[in-house]
PDB file of N, CA and C in Angstrom:
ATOM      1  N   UNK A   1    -216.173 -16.285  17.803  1.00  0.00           N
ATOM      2  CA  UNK A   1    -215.628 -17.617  17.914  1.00  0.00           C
ATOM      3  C   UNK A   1    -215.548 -18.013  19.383  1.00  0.00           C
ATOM      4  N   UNK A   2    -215.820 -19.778  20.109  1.00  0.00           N
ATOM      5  CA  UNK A   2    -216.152 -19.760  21.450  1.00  0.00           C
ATOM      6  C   UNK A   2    -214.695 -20.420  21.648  1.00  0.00           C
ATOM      7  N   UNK A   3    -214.272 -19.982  22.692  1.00  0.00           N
ATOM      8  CA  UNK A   3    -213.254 -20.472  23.504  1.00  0.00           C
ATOM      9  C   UNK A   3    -213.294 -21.875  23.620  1.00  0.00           C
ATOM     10  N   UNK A   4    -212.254 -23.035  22.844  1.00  0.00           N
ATOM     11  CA  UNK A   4    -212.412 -24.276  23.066  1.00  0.00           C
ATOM     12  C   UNK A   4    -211.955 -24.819  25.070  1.00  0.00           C
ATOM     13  N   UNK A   5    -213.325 -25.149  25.621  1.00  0.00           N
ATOM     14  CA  UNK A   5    -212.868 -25.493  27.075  1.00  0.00           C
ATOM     15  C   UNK A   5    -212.030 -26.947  27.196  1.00  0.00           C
ATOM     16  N   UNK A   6    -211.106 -26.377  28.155  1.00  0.00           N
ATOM     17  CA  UNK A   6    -210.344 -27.130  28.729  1.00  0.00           C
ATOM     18  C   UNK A   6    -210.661 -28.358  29.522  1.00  0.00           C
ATOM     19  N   UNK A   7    -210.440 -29.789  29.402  1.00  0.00           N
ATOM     20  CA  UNK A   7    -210.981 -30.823  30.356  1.00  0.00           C
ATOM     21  C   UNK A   7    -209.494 -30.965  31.574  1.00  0.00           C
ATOM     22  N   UNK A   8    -209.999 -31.008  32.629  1.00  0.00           N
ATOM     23  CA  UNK A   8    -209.483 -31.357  33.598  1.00  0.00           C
ATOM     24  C   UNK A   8    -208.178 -32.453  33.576  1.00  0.00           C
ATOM     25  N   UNK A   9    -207.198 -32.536  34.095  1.00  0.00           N
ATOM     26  CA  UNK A   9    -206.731 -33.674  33.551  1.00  0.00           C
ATOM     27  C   UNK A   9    -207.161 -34.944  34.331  1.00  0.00           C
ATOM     28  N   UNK A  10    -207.459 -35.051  35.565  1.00  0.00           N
ATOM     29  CA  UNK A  10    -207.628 -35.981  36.272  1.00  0.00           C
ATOM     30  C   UNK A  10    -209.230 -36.510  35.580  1.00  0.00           C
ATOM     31  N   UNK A  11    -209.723 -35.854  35.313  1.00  0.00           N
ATOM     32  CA  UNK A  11    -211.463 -35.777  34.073  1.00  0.00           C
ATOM     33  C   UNK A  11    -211.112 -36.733  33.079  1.00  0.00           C
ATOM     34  N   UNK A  12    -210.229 -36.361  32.056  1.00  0.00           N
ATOM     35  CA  UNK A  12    -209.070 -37.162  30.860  1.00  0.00           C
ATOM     36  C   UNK A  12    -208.775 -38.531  31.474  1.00  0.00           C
ATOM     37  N   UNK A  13    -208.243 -38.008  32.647  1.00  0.00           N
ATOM     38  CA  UNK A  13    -207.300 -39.075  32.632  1.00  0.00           C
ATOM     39  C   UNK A  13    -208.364 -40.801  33.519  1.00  0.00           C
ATOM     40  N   UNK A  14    -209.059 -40.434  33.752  1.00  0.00           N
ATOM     41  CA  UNK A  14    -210.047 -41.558  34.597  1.00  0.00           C
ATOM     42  C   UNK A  14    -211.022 -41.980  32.913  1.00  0.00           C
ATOM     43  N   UNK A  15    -211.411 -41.035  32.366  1.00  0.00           N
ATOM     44  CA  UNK A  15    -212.095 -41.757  31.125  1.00  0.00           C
ATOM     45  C   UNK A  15    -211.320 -42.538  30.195  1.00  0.00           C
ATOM     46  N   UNK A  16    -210.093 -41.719  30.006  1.00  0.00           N
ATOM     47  CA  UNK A  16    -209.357 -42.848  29.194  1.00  0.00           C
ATOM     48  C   UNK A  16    -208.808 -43.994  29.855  1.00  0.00           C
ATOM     49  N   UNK A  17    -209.169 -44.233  31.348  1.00  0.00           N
ATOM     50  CA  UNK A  17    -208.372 -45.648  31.700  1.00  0.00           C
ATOM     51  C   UNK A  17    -209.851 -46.063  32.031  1.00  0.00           C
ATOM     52  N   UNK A  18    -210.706 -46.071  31.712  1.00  0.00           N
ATOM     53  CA  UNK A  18    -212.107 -47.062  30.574  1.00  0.00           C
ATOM     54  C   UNK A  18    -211.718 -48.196  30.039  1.00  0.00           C
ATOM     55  N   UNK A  19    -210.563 -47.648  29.044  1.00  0.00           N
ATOM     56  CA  UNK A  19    -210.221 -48.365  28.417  1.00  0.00           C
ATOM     57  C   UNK A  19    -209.088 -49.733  28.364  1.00  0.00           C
ATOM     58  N   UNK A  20    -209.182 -50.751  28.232  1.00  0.00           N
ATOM     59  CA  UNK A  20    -208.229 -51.699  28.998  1.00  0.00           C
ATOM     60  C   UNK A  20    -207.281 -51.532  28.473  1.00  0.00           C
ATOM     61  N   UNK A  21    -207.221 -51.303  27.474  1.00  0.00           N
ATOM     62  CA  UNK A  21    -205.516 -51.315  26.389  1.00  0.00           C
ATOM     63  C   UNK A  21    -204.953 -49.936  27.178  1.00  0.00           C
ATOM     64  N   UNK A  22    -205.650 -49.432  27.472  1.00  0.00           N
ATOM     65  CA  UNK A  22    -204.729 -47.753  27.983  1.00  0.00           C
ATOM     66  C   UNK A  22    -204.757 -48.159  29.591  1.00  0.00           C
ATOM     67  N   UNK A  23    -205.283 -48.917  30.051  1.00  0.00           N
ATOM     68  CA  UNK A  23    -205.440 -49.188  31.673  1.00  0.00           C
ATOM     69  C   UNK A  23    -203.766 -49.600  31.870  1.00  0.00           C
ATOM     70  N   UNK A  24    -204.000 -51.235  31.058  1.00  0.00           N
ATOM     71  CA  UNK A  24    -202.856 -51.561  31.150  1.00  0.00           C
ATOM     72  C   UNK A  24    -201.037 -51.288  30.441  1.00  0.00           C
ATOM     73  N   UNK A  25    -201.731 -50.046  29.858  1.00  0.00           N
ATOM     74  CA  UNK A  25    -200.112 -49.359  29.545  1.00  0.00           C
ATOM     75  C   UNK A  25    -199.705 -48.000  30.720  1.00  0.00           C
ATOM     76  N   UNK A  26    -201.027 -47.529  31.072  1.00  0.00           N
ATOM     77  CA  UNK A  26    -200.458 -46.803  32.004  1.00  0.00           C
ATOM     78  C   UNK A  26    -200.147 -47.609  33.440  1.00  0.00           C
ATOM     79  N   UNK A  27    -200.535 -48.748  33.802  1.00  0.00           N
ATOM     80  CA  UNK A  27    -199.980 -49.760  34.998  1.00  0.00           C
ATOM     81  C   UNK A  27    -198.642 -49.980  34.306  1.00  0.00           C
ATOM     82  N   UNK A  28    -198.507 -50.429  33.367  1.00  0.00           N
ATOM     83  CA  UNK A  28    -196.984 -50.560  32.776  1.00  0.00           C
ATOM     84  C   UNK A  28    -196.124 -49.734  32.776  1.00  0.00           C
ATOM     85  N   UNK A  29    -196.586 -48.566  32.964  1.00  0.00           N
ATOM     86  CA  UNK A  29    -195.753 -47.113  32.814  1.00  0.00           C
ATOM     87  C   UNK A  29    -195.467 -46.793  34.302  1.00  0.00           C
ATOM     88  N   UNK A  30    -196.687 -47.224  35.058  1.00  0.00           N
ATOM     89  CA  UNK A  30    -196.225 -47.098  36.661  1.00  0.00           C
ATOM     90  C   UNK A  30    -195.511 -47.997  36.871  1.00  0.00           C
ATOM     91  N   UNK A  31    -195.145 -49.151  37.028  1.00  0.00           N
ATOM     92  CA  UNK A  31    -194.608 -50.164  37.156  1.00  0.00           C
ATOM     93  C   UNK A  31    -192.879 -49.604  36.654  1.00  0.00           C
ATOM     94  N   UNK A  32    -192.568 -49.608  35.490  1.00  0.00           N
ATOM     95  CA  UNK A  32    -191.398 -49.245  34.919  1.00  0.00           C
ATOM     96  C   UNK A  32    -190.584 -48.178  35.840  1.00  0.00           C
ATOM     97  N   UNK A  33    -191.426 -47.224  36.732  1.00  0.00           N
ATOM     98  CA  UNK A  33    -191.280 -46.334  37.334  1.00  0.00           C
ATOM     99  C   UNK A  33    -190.053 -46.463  38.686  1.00  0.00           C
ATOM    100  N   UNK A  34    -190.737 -47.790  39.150  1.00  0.00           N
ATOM    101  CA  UNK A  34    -189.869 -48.387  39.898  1.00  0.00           C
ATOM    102  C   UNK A  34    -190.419 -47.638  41.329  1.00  0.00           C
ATOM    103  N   UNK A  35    -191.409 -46.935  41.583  1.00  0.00           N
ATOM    104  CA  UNK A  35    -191.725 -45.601  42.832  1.00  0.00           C
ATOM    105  C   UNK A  35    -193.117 -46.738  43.254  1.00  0.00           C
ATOM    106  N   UNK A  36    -193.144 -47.492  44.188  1.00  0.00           N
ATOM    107  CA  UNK A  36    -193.926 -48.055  44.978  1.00  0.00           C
ATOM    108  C   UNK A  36    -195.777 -47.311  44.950  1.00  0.00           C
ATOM    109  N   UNK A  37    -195.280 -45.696  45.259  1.00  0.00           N
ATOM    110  CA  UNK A  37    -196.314 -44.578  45.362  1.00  0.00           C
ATOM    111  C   UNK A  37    -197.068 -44.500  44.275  1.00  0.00           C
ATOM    112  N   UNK A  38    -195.844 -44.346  43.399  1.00  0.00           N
ATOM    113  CA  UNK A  38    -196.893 -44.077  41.757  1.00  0.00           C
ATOM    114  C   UNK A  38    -197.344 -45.501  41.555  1.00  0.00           C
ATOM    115  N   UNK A  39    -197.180 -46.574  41.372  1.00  0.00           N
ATOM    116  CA  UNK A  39    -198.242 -47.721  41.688  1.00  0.00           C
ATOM    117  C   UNK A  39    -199.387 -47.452  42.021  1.00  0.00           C
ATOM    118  N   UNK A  40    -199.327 -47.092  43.085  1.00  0.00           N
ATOM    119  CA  UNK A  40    -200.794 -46.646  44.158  1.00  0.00           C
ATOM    120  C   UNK A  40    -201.523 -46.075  43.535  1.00  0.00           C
ATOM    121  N   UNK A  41    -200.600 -45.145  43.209  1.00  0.00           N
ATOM    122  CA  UNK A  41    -201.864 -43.895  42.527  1.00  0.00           C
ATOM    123  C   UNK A  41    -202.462 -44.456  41.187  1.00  0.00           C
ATOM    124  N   UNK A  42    -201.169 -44.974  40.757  1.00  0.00           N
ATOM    125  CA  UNK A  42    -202.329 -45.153  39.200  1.00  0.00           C
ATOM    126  C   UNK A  42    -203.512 -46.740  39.255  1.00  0.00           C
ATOM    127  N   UNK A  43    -203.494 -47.198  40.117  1.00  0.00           N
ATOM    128  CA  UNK A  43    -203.818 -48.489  41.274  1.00  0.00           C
ATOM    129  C   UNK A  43    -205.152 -47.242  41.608  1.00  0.00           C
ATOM    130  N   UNK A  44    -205.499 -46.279  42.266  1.00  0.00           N
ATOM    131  CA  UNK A  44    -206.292 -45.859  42.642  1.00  0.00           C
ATOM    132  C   UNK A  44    -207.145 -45.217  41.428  1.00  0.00           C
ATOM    133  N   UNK A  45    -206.417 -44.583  40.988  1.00  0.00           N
ATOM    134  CA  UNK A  45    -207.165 -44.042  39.373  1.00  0.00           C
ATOM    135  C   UNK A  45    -208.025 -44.675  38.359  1.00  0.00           C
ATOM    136  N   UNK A  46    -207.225 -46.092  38.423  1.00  0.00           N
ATOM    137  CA  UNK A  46    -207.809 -47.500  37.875  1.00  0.00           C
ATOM    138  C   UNK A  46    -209.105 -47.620  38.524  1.00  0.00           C
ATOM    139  N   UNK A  47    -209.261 -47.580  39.958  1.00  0.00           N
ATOM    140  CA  UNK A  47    -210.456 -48.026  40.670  1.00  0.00           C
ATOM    141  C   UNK A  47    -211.258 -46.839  40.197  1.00  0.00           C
ATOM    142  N   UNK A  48    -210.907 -45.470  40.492  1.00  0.00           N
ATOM    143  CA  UNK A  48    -212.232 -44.348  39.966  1.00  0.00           C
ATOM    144  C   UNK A  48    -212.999 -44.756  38.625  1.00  0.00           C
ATOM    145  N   UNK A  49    -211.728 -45.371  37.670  1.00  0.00           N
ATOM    146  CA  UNK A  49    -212.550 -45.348  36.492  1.00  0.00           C
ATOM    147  C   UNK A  49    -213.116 -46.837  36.258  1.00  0.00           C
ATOM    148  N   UNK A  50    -212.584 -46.856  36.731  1.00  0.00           N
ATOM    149  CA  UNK A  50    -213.577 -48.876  37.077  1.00  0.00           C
ATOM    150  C   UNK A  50    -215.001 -49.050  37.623  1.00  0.00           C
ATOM    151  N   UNK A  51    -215.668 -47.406  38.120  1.00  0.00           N
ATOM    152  CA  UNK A  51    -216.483 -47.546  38.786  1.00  0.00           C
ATOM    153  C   UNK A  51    -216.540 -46.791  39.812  1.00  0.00           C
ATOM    154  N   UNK A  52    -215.338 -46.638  40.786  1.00  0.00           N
ATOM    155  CA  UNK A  52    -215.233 -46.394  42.205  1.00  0.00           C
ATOM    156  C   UNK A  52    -214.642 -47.457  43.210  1.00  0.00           C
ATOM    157  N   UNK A  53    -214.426 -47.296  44.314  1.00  0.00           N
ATOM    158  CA  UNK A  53    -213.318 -48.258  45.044  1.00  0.00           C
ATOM    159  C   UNK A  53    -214.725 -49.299  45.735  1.00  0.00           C
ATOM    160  N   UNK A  54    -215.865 -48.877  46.134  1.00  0.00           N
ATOM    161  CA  UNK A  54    -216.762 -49.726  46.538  1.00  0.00           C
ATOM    162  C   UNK A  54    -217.449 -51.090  45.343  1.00  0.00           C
ATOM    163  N   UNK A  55    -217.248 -50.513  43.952  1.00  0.00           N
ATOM    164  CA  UNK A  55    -217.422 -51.196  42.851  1.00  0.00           C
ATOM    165  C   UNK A  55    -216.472 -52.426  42.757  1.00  0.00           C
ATOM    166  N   UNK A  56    -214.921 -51.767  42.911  1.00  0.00           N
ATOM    167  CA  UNK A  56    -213.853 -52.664  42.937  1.00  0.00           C
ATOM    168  C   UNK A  56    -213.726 -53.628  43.693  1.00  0.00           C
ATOM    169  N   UNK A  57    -214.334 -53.466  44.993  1.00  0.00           N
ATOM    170  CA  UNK A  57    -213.820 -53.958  46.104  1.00  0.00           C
ATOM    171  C   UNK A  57    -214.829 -54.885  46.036  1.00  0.00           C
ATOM    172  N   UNK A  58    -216.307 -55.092  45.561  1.00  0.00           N
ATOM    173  CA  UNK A  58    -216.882 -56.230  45.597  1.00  0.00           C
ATOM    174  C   UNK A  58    -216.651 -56.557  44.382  1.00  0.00           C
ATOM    175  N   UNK A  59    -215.969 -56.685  42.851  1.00  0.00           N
ATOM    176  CA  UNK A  59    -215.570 -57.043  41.954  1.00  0.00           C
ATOM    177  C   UNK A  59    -214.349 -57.951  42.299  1.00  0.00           C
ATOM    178  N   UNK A  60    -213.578 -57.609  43.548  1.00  0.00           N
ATOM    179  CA  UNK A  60    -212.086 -57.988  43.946  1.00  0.00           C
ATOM    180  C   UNK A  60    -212.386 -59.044  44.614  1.00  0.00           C
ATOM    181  N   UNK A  61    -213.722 -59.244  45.236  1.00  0.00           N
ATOM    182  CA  UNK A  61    -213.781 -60.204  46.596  1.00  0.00           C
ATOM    183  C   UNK A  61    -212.760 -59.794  47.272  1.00  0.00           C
ATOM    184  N   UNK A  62    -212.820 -57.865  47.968  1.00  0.00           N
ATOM    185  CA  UNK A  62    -211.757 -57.643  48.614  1.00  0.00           C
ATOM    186  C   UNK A  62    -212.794 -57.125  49.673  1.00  0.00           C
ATOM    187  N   UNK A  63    -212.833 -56.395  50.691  1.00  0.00           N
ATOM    188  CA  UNK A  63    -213.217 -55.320  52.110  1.00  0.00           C
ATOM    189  C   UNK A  63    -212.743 -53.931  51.338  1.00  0.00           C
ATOM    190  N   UNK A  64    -213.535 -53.119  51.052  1.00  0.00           N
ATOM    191  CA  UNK A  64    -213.969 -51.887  50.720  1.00  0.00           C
ATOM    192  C   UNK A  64    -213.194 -50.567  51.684  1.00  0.00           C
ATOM    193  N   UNK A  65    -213.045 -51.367  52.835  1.00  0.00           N
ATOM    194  CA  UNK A  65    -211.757 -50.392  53.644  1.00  0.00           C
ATOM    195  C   UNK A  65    -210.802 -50.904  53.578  1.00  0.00           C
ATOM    196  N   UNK A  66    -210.560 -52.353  53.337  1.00  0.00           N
ATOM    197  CA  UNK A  66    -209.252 -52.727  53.144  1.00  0.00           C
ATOM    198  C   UNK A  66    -208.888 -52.276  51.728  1.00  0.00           C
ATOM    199  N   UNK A  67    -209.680 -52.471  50.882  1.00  0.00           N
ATOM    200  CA  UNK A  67    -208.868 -51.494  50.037  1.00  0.00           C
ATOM    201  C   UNK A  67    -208.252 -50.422  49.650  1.00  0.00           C
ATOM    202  N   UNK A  68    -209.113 -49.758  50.544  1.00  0.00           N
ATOM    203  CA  UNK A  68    -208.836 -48.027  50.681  1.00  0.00           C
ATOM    204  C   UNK A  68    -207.674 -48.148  51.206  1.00  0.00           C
ATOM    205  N   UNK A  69    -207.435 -48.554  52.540  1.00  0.00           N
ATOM    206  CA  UNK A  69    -206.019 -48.711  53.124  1.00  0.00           C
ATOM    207  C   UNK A  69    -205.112 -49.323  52.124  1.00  0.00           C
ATOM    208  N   UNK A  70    -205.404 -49.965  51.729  1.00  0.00           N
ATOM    209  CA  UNK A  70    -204.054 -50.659  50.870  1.00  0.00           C
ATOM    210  C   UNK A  70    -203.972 -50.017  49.618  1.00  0.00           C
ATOM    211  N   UNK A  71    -204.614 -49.193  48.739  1.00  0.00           N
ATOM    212  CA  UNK A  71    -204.368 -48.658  47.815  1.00  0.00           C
ATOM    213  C   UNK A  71    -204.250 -47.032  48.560  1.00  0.00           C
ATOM    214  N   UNK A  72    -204.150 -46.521  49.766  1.00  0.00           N
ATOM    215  CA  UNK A  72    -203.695 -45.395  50.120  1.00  0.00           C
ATOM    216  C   UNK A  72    -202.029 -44.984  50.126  1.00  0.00           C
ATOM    217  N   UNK A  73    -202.099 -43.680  50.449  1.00  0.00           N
ATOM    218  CA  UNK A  73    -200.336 -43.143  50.427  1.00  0.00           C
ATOM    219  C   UNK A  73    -199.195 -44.079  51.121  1.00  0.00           C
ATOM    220  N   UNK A  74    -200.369 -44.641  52.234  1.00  0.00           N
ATOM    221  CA  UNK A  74    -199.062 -45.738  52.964  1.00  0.00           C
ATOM    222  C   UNK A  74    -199.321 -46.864  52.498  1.00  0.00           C
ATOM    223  N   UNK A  75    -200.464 -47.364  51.975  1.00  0.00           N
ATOM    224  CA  UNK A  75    -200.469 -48.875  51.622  1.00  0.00           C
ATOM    225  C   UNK A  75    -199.503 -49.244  51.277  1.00  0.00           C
ATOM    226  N   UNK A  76    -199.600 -51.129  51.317  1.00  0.00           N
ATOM    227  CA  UNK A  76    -198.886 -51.466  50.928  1.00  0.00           C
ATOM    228  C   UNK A  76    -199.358 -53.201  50.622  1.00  0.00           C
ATOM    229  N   UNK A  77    -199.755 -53.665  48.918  1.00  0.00           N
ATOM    230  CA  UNK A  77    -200.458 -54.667  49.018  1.00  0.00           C
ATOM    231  C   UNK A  77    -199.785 -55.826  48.809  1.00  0.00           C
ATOM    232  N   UNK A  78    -200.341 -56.847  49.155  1.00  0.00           N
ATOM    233  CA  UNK A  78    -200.096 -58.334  49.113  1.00  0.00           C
ATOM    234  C   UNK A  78    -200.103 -58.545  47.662  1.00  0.00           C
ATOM    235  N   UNK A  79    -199.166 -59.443  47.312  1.00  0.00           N
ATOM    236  CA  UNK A  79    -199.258 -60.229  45.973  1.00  0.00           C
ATOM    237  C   UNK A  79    -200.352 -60.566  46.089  1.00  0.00           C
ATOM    238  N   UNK A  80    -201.463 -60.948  46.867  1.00  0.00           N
ATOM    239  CA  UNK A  80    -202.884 -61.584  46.713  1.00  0.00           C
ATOM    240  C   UNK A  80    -204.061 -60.567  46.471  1.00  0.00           C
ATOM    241  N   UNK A  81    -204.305 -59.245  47.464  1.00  0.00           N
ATOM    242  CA  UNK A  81    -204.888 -58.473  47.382  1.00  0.00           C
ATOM    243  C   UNK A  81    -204.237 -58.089  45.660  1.00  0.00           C
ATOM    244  N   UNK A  82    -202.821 -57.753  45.087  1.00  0.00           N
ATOM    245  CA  UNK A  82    -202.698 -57.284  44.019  1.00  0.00           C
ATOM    246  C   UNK A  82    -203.315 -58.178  42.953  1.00  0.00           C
ATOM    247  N   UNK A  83    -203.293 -59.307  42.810  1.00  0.00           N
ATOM    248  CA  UNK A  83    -203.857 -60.439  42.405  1.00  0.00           C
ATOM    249  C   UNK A  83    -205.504 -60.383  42.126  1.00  0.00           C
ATOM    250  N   UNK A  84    -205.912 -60.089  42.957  1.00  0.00           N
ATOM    251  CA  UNK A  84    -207.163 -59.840  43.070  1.00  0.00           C
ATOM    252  C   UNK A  84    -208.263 -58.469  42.256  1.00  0.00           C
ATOM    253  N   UNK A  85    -207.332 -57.242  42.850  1.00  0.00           N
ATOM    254  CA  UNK A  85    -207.360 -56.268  41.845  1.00  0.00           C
ATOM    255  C   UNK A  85    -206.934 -56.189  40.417  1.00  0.00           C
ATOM    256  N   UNK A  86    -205.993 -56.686  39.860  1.00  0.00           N
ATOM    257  CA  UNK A  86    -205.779 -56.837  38.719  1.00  0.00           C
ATOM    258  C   UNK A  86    -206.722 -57.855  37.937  1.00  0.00           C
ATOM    259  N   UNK A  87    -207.179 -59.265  38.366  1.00  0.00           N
ATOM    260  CA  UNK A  87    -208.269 -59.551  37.965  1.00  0.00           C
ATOM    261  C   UNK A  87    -209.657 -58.694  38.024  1.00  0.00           C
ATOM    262  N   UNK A  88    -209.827 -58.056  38.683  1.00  0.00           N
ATOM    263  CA  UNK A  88    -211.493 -56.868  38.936  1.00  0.00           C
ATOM    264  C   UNK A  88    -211.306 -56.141  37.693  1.00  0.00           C
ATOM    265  N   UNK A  89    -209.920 -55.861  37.218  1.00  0.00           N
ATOM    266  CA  UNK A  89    -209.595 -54.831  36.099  1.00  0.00           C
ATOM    267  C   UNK A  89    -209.479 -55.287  34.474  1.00  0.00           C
ATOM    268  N   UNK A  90    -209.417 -56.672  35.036  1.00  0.00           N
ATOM    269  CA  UNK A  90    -209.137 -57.898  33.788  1.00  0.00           C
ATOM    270  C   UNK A  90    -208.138 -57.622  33.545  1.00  0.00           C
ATOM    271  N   UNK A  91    -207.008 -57.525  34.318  1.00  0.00           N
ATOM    272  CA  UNK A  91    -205.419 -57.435  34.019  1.00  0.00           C
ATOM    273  C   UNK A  91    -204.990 -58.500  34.307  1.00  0.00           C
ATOM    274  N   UNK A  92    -203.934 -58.738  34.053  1.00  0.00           N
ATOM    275  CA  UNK A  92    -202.821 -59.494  34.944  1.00  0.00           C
ATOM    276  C   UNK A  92    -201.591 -59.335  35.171  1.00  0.00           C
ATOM    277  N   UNK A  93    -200.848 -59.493  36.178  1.00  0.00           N
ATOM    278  CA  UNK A  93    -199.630 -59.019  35.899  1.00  0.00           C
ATOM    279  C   UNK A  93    -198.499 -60.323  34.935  1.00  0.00           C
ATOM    280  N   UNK A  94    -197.286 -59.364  34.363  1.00  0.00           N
ATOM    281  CA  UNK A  94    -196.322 -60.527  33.486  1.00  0.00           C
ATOM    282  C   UNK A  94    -195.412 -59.906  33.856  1.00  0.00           C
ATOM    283  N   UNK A  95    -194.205 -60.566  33.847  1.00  0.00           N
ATOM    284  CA  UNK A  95    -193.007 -60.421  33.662  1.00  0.00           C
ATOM    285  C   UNK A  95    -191.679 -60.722  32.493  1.00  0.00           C
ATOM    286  N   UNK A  96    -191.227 -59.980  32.207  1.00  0.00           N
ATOM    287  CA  UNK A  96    -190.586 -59.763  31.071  1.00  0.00           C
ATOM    288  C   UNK A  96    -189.078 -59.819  30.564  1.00  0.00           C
ATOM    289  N   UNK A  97    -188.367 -60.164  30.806  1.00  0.00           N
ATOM    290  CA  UNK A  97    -186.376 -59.536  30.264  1.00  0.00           C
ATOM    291  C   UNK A  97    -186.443 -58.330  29.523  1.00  0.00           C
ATOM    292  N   UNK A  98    -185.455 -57.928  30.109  1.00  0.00           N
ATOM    293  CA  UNK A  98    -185.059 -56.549  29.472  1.00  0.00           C
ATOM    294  C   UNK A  98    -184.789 -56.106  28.204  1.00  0.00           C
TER     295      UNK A  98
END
């Protein structure tokens, strides 16, 4: 009998945010988080599986280093740059009551 192999999680986790319904629950899940950082990251994860950040960044009508910087550990983006990316992703952002 063969050893069922293990997928990576970061492997998992970029194919299933393919998908828009899972894109935008795990942005929702970062978001809820309230941690600026985890934004980023799942903001960056989004871009791997979108393509890559050079894909995004002419999808964004953004600069390809400005994105990098602004979706990095220190970034920190503009309601417009965010605006921008969330359309490349076909998201948008909403706001809600508790």
């Amino acid at each position: 009998m063969r050893k069922k192999k293990s997928i990576a999680y970061q492997k998992y986790l970029v194919e299933s945010l393919k998908d828009s319904k899972e894109a935008a629950a795990y942005l929702d899940a970062a978001l809820e988080d309230s941690d600026p950082q985890l934004l980023l990251l799942a903001l960056r994860n989004l871009a791997e599986a979108k393509g890559g950040m050079a894909k995004v960044a002419r999808a964004a009508k953004l600069n390809r280093v400005t994105l990098y910087r602004t979706l990095s550990r220190r970034g920190n983006p503009t309601i417009d740059s965010l605006s921008k990316l969330l359309d490349a992703f076909n998201l948008r952002l909403a706001i809600h009551t508790k």
